[in-house]
Protein backbone atom coordinates (compact mmCIF):
# COMPACT_ATOMS: atom_id res chain seq x y z
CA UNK A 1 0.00 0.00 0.00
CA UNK A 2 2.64 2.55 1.14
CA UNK A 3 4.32 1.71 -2.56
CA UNK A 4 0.88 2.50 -4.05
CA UNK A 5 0.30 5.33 -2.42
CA UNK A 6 4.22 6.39 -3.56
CA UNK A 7 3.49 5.60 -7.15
CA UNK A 8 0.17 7.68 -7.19
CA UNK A 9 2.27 10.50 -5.94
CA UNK A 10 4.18 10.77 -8.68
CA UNK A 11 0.58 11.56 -10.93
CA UNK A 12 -0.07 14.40 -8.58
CA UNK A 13 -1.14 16.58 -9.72
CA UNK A 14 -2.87 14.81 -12.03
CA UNK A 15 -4.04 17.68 -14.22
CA UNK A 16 -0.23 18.84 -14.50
CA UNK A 17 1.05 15.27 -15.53
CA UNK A 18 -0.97 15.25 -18.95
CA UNK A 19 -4.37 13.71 -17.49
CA UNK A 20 -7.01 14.67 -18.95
CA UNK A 21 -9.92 12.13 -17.58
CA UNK A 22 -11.94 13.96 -14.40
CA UNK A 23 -12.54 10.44 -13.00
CA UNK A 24 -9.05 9.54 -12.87
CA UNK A 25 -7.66 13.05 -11.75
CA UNK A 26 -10.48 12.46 -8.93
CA UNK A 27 -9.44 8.71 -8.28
CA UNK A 28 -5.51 9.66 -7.86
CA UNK A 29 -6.06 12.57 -5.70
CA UNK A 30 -8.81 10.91 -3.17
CA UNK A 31 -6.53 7.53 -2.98
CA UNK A 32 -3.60 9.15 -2.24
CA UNK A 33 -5.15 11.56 0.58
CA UNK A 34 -6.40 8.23 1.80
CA UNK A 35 -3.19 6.62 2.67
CA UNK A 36 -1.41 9.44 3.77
CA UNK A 37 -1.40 7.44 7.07
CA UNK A 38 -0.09 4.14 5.88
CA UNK A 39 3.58 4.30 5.74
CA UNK A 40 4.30 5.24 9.17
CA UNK A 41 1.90 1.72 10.02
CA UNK A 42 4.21 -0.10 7.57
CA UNK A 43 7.25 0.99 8.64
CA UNK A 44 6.96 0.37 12.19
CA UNK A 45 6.82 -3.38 11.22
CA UNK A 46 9.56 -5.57 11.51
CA UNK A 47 9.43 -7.82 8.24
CA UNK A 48 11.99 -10.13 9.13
CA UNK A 49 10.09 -11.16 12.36
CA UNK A 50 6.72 -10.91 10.56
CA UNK A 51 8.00 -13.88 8.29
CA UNK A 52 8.85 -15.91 10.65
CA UNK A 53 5.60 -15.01 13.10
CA UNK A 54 7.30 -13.82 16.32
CA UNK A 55 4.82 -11.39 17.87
CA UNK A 56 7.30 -10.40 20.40
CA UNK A 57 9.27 -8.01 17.99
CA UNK A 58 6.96 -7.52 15.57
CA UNK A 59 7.31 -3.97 16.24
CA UNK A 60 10.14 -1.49 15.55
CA UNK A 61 8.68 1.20 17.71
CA UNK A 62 7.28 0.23 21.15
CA UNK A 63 7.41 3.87 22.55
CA UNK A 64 3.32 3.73 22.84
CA UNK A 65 3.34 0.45 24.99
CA UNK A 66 5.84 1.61 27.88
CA UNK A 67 5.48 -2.06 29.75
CA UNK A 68 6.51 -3.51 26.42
CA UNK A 69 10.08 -1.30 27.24
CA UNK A 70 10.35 -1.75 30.65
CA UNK A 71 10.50 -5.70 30.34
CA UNK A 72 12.65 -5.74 27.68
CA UNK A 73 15.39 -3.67 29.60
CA UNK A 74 14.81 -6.09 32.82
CA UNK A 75 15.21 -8.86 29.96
CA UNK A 76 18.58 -7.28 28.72
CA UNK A 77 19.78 -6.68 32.68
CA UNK A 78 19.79 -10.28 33.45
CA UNK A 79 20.86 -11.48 30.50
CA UNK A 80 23.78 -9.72 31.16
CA UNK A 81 24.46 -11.13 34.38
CA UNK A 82 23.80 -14.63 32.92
CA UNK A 83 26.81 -13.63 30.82
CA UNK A 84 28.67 -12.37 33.72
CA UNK A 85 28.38 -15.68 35.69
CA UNK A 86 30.53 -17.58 32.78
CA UNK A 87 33.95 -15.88 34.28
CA UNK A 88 32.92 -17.45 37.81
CA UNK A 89 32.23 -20.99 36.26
CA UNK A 90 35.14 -21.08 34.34
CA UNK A 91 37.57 -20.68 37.41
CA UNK A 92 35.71 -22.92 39.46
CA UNK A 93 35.76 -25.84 36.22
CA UNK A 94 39.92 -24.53 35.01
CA UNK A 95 38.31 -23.47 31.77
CA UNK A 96 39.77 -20.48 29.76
CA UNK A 97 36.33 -19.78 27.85
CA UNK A 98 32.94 -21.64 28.76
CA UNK A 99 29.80 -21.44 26.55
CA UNK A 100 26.14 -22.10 27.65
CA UNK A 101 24.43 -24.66 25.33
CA UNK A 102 20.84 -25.46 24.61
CA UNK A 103 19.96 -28.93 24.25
CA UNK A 104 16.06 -30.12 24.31
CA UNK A 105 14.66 -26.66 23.98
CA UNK A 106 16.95 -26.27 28.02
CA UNK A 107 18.82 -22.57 27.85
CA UNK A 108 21.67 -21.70 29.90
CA UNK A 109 23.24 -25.09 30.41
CA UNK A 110 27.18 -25.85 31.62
CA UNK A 111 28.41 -28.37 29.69
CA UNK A 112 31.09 -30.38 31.87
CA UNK A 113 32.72 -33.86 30.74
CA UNK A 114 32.57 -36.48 32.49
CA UNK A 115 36.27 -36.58 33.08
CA UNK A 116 35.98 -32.99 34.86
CA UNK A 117 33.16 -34.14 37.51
CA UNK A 118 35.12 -33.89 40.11
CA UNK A 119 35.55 -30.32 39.70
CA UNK A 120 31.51 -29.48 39.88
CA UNK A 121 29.99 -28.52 42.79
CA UNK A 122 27.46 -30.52 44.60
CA UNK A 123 24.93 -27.40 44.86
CA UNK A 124 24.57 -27.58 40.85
CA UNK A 125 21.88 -29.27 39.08
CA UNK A 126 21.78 -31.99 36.77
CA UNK A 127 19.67 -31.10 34.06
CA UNK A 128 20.71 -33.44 31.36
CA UNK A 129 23.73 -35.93 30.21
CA UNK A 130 25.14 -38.12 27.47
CA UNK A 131 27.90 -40.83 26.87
CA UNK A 132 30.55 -38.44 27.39
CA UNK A 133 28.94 -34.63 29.17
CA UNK A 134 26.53 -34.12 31.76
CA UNK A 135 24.66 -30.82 31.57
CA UNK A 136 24.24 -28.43 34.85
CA UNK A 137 22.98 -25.35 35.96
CA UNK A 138 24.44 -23.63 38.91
CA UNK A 139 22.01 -22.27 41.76
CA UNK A 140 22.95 -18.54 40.52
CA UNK A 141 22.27 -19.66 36.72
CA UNK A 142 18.92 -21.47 38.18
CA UNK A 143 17.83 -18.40 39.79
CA UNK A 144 18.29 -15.78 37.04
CA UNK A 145 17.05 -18.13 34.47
CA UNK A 146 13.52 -18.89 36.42
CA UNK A 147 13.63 -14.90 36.57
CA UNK A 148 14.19 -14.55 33.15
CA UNK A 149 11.14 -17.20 31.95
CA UNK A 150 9.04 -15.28 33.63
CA UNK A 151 10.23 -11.88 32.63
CA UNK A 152 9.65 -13.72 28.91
CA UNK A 153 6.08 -14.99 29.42
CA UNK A 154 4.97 -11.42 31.12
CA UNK A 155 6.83 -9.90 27.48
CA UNK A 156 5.11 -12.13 25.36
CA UNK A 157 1.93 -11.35 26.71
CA UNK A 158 2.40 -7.34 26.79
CA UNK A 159 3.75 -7.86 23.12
CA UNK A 160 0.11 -9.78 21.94
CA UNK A 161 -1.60 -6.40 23.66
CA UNK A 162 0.40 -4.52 22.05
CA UNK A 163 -0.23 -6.10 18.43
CA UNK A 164 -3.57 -5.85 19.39
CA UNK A 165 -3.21 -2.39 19.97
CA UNK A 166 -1.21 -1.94 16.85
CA UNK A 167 -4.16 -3.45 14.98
CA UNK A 168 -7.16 -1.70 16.72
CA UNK A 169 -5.49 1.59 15.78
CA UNK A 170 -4.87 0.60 12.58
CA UNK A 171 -7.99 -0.49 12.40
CA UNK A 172 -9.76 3.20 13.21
CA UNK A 173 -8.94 3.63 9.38
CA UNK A 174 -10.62 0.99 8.11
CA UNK A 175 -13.53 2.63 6.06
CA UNK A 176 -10.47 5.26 4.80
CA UNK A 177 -8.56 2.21 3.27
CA UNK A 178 -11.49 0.12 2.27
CA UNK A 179 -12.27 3.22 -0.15
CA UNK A 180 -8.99 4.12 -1.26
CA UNK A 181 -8.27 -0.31 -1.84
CA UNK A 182 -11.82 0.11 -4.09
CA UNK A 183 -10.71 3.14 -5.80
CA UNK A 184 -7.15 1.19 -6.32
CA UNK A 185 -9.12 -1.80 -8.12
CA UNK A 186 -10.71 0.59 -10.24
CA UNK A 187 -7.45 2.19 -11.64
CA UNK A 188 -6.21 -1.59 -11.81
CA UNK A 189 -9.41 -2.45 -14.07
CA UNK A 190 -8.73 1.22 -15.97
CA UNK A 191 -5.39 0.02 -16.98
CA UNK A 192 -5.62 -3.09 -17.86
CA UNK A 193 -8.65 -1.58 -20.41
CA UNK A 194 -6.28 0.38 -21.93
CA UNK A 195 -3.48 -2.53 -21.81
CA UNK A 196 -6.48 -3.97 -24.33
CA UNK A 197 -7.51 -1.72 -26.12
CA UNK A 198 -3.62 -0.91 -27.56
CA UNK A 199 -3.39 -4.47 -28.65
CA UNK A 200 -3.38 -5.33 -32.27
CA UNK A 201 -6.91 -5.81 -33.33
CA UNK A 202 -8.89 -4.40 -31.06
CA UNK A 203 -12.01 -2.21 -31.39
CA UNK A 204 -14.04 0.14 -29.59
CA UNK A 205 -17.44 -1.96 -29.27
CA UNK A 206 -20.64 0.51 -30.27
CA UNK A 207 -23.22 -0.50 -27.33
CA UNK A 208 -26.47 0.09 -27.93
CA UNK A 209 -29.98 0.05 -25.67
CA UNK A 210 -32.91 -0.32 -28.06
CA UNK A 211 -36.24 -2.54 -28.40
CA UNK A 212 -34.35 -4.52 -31.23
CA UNK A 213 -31.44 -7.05 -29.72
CA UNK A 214 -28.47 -7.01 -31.86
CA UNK A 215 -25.30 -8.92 -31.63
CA UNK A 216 -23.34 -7.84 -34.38
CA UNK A 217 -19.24 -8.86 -35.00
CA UNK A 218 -17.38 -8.28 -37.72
CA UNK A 219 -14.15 -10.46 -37.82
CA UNK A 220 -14.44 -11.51 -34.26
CA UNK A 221 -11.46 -13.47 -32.24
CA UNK A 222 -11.23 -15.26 -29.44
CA UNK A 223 -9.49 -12.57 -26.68
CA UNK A 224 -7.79 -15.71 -25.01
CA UNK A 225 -6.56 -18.53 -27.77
CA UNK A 226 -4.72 -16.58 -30.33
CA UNK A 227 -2.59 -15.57 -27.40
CA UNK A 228 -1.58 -19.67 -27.60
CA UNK A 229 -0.49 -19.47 -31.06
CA UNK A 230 2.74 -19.23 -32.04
CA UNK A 231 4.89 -18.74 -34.94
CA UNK A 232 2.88 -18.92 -38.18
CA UNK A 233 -0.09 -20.47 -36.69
CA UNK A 234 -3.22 -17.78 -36.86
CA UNK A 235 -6.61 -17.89 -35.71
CA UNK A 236 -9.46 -17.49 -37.98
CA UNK A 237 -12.34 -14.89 -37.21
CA UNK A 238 -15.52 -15.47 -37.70
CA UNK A 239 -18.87 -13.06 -38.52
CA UNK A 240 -21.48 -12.90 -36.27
CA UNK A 241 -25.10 -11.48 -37.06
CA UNK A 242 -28.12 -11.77 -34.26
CA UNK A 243 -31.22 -9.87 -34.39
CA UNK A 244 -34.09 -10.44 -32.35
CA UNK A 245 -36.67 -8.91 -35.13
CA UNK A 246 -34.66 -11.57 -37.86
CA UNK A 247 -32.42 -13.99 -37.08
CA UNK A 248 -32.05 -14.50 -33.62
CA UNK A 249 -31.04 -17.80 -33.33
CA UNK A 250 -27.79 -20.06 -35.07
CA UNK A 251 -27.99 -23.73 -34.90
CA UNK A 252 -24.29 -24.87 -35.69
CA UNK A 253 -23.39 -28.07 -36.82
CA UNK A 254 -19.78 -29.52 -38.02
CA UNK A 255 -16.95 -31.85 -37.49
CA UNK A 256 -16.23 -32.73 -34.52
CA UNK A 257 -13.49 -30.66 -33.07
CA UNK A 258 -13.98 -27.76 -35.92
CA UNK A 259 -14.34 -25.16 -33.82
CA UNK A 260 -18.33 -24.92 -32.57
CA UNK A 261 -17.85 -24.62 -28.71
CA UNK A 262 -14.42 -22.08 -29.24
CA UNK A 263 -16.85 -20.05 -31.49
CA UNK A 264 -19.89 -19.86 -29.29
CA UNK A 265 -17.72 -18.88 -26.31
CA UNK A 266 -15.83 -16.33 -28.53
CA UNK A 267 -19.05 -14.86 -29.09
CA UNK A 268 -20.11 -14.70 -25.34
CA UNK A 269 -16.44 -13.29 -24.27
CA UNK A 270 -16.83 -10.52 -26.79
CA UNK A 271 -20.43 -9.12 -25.59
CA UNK A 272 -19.10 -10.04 -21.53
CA UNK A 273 -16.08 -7.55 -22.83
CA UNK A 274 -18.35 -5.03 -24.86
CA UNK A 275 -20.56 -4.83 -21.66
CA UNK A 276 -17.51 -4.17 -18.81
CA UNK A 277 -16.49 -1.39 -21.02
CA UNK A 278 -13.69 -2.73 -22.70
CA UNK A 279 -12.35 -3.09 -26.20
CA UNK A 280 -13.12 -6.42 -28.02
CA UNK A 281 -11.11 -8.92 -30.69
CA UNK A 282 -13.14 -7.59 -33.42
CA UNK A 283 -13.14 -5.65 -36.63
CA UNK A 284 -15.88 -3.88 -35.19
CA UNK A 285 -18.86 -4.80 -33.36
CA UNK A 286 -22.17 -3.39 -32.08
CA UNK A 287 -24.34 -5.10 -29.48
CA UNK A 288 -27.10 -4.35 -27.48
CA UNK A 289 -27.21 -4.57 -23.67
CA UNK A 290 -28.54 -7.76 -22.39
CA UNK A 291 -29.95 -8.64 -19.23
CA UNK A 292 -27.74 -11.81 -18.71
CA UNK A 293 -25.79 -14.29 -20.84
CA UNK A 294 -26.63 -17.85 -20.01
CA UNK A 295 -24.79 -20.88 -21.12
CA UNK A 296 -24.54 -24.78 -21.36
CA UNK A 297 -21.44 -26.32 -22.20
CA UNK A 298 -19.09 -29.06 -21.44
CA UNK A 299 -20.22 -32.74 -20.20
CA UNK A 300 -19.41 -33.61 -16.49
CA UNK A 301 -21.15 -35.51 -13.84
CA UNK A 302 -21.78 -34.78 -9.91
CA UNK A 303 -20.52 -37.73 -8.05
CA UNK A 304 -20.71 -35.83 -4.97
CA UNK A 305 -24.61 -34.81 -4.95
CA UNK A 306 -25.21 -37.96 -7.33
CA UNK A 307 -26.10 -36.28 -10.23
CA UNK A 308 -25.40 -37.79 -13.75
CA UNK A 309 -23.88 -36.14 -16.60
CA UNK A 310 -27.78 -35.70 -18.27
CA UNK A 311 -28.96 -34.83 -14.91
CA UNK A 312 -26.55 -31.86 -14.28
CA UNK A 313 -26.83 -30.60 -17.95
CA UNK A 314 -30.68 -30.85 -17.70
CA UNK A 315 -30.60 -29.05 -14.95
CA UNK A 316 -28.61 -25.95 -16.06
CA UNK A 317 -30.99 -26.07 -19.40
CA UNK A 318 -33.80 -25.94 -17.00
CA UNK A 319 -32.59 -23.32 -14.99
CA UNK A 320 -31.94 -21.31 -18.19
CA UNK A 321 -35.31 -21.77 -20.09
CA UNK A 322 -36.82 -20.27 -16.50
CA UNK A 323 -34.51 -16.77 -16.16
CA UNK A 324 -33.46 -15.94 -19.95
CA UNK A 325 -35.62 -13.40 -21.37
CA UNK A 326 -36.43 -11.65 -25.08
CA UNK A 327 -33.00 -9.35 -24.11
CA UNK A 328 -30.46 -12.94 -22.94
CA UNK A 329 -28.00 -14.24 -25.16
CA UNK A 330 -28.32 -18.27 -24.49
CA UNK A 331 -25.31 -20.70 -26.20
CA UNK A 332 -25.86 -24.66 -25.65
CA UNK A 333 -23.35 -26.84 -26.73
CA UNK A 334 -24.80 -30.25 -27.72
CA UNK A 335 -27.83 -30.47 -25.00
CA UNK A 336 -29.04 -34.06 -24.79
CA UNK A 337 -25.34 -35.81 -25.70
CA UNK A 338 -25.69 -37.53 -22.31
CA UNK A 339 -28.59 -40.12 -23.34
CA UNK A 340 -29.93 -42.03 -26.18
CA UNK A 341 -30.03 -40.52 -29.56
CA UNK A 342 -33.83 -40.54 -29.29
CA UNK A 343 -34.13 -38.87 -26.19
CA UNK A 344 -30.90 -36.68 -26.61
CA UNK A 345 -32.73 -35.68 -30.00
CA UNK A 346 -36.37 -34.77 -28.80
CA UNK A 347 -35.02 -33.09 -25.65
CA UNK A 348 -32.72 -30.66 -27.91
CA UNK A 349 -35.62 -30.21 -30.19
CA UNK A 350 -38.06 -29.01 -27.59
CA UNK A 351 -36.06 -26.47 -26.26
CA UNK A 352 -34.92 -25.11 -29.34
CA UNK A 353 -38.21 -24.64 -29.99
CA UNK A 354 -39.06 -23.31 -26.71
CA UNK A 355 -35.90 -21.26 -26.83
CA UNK A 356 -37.40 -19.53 -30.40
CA UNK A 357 -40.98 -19.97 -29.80
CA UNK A 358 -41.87 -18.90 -26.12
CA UNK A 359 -38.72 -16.93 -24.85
CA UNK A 360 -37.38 -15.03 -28.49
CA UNK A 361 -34.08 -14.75 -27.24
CA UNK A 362 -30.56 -14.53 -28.95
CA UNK A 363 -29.43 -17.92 -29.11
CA UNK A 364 -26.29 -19.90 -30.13
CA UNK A 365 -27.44 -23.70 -30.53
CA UNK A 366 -24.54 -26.50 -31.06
CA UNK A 367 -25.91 -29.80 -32.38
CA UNK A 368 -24.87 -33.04 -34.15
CA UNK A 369 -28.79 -34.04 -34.38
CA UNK A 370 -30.13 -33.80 -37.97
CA UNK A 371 -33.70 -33.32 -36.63
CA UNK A 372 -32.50 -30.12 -34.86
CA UNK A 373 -30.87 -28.18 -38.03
CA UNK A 374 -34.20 -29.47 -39.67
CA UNK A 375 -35.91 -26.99 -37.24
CA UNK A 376 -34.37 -24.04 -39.83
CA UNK A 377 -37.58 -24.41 -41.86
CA UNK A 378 -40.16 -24.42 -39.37
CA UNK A 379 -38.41 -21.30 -38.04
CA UNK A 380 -37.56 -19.88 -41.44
CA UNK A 381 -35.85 -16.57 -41.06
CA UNK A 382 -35.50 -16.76 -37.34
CA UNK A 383 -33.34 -19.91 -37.55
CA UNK A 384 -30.82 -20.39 -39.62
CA UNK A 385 -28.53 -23.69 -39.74
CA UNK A 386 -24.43 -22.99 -40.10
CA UNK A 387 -21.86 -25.15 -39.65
CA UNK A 388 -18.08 -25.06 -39.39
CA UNK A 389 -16.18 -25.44 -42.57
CA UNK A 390 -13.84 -27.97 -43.57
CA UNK A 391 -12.50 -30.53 -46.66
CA UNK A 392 -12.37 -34.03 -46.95
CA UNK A 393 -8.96 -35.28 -48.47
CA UNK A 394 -8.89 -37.85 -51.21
CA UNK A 395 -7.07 -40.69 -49.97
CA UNK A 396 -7.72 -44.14 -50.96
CA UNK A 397 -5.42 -45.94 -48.93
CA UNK A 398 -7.07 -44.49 -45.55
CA UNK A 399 -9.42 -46.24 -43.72
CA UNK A 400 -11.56 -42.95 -42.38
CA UNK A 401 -12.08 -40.03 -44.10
CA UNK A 402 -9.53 -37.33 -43.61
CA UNK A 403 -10.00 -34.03 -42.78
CA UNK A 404 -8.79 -30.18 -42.95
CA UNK A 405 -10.08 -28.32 -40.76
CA UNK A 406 -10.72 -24.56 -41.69
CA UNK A 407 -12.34 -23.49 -38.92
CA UNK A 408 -14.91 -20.83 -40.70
CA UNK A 409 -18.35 -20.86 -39.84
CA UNK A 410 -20.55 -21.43 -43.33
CA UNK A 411 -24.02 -21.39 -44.43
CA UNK A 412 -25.99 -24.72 -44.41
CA UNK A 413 -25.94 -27.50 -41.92
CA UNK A 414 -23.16 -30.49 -41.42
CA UNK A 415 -23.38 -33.65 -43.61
CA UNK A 416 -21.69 -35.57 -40.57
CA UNK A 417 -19.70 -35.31 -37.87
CA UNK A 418 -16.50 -37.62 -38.99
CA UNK A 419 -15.92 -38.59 -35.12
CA UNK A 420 -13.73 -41.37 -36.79
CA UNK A 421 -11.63 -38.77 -37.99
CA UNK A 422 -10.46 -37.79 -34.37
CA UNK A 423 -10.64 -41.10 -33.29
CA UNK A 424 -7.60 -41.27 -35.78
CA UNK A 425 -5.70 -38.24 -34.93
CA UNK A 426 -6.01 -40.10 -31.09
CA UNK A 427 -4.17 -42.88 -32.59
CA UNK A 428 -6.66 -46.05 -32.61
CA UNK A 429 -5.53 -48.95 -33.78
CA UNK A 430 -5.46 -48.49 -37.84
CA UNK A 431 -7.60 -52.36 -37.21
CA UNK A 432 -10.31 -50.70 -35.43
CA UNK A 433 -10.78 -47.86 -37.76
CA UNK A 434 -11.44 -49.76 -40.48
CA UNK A 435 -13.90 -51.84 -38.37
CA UNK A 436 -15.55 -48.84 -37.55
CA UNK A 437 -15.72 -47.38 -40.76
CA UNK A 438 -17.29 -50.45 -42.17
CA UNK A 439 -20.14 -49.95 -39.48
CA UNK A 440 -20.70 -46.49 -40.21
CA UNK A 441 -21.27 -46.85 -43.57
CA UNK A 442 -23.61 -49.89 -42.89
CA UNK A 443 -25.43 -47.77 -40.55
CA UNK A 444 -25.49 -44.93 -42.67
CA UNK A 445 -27.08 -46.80 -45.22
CA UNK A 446 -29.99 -48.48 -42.76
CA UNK A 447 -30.62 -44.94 -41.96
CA UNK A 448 -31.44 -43.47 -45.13
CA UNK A 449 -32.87 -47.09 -46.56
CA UNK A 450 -35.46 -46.19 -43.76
CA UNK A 451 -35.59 -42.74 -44.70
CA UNK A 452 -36.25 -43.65 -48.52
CA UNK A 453 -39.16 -45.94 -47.40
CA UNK A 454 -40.57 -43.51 -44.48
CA UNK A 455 -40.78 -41.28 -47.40
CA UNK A 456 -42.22 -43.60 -49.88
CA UNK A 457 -44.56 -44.54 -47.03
CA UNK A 458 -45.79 -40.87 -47.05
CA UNK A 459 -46.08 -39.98 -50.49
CA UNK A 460 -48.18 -43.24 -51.33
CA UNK A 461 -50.26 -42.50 -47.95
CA UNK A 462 -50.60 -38.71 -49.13
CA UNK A 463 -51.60 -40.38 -52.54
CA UNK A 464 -54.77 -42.63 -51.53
CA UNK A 465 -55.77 -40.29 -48.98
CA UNK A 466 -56.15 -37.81 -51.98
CA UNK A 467 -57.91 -40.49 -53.61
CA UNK A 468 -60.28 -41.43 -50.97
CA UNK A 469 -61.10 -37.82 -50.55
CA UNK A 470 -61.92 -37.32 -53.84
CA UNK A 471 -64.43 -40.38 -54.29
CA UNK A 472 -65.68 -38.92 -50.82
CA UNK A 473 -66.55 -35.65 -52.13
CA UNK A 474 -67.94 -37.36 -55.12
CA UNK A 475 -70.28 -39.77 -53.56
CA UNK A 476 -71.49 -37.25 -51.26
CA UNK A 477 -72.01 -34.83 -53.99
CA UNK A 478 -74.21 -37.48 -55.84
CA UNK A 479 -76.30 -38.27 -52.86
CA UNK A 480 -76.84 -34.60 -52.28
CA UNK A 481 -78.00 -33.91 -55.83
């Protein structure tokens, strides 16, 4: 804080030092004239015996806690006779310099070898011994040591009042520094804004409050994965166009790993960013304040409340499809991928449609189900199926089809998701690929062998029903006349 407060200094005066903003002149003056009483706090600290958390001497100054002083005077005085009493011991043992020793957490102890008991006086005390020393304190040493514990434990306990002290006083300033700590986070959040908004890029977002809801990005990025790029490798932007009286709602299909969920959440980060005040990875953007920005993503169970991976993603749709309103921006990423295909498939379709029918909000819709992107033409203008872009390679000798992904979001829906084309870029056994593949194209062609006759069904239903109309009309007509 005292650095803070040091570094803010330097700005004043703020309108002399080239700034121009009345919020910042206004937040550099008040903060500083808020911890104009830090530094002498900080200083009186000892650091050194903060870090290792001895209360005793936490404090340089002690002047305001006078018995703090007076027992640590008494402390020095009989420490210094402790250090006195050596000279005596040593003539008494024929030593030319004798050292006390602490052993077992035991101060103040005369180390004598065994070979030199005979020169110890019976009066001393045995405190401890080994193989070869025996450890003693004299009756002097005994005395002045029991003084000095004592003089410790009353220190120790006049030091903890004094912290306390310390802190309640400090503590008088509370609401002071509380302010000036808000007004710090503020400059912090100012900055890094700017940090932002220099970077290559960037745009000033136009933000606009009007009946219509529009999310519109030109060229937008993702603020955090480009960052994880390096050397020639470049992310590709993508458009985005949301307008609650036209399109409100994408349902995007594609490969799997081509992008979807990155884009969806690049989309979200942008209009988070746009509404904090900040500058966004865009060409340029304009977007209309929302009243939240809800989202489904990811697949993870709850072993802990006993939740499955369906339950907890049902849940969050649930909770979303209560709150989000005509003015929400709502991304799901693949809602109903935790059960059967059936299931997972009617579940997604029903709140899509809920989603475009009931609430009318902005919404970003990831899918893999073809019955979903066939929702585009019930919803026609309002829904509109995209899908990220990519090419198949022609290779023969490859079990699975190969892909390149290009990462561009494109008009139309998804053919497939080639999931055996990451199952190869994991490595599975070039065997089980092509066991796979056979499968999928087996299944692939049960599927639309009973779409063909589903659809043969119809028209030849369609056909006699027309029929039996007509010879119903007729007869009646005949009867009638």
């Amino acid at each position: 804080m005292g650095r803070l407060r040091t570094g803010l200094q330097v700005l004043c005066p703020p309108e002399e030092k080239g700034i121009k903003s009345a919020l910042l002149q206004d937040l550099i003056k008040e903060t500083v004239d808020l911890l104009v009483n830090v530094e002498p706090f900080l200083l009186n600290i000892n650091e050194e015996v903060a870090r290792k958390g001895n209360k005793t001497y936490l404090l340089n100054d002690f002047s305001a806690f006078p018995s703090v002083l007076k027992n640590i005077e008494q402390i020095s005085i009989l420490e210094d006779k402790l250090d006195a009493q050596k000279f005596k011991i040593s003539q008494q043992l024929g030593l030319s310099n004798l050292k006390y020793i602490t052993a077992s957490n035991e101060e103040f102890l005369i180390e004598v070898k065994c070979n030199q008991i005979k020169f110890v006086p019976h009066s001393w005390r045995k405190i401890s011994e080994t193989k070869q020393t025996i450890r003693y304190r004299s009756l002097e040493i005994d005395s002045l040591f029991k003084e000095l514990s004592k003089l410790r434990e009353d220190l120790a306990k006049d030091c903890e009042a004094a912290w306390l002290g310390f802190l309640a006083n400090f503590n008088s300033y509370y609401f002071s520094h509380k302010k000036a700590i808000r007004n710090i986070a503020i400059l912090d959040i100012l900055l890094s804004f700017v940090k932002v908004a220099r970077l290559e890029g960037y745009f000033r977002p136009t933000v606009i409050d009007s009946d219509e809801v529009i999310i519109s990005i030109e060229n937008g990025r993702h603020p955090i994965i480009p960052l994880l790029f390096t050397g020639d490798d470049q992310f590709v932007a993508n458009d985005t166009n949301l307008k609650s009286n036209e399109q409100r709602c994408m349902i995007l299909s594609g490969p799997n790993m081509g992008g979807k969920s990155c884009y969806i959440r690049q989309v979200a980060l942008i209009v988070i960013m746009a509404h904090i005040g900040s500058y966004v990875p865009a060409s340029s953007a304009t977007i209309s304040i929302l009243d939240a920005v809800y989202t489904r993503m990811g697949g993870r169970d709850d072993l802990f409340k006993g939740k499955s991976m369906l339950m907890t993603e049902l849940e969050e749709a649930s909770f979303i499809i209560h709150k989000a309103t005509n003015h929400s921006l709502v991304l799901m990423d693949e809602l109903g991928h935790g059960t059967s295909s059936c299931d997972g498939t009617s579940l997604a379709i029903a709140t899509l449609h809920h989603l475009l029918k009931e609430v009318k909000c902005l919404t970003l819709f990831v899918t893999h189900y073809p019955a979903v992107m066939a929702l585009q033409h019930k919803f026609s203008g309002i829904a509109q199926n995209y899908h990220m872009s990519f090419l198949i390679n022609d290779q023969k000798d490859e079990s699975v089809k190969v892909l390149t992904l290009l990462y561009k979001v494109t008009h139309g829906s998804a053919g497939c998701s080639y999931g055996l084309n990451v199952a190869r870029l994991a490595n599975v056994p070039l065997k089980i690929l092509t066991v796979a593949g056979e499968k999928a194209d087996i299944l692939e062609l049960w599927t639309d062998t009973r779409k063909h006759d589903w659809q043969e069904f119809k028209n030849i239903w369609h056909t006699h029903i027309g029929l039996l109309k007509d010879k119903l009309e007729r007869d009646i007509k005949s009867i009638v006349e």
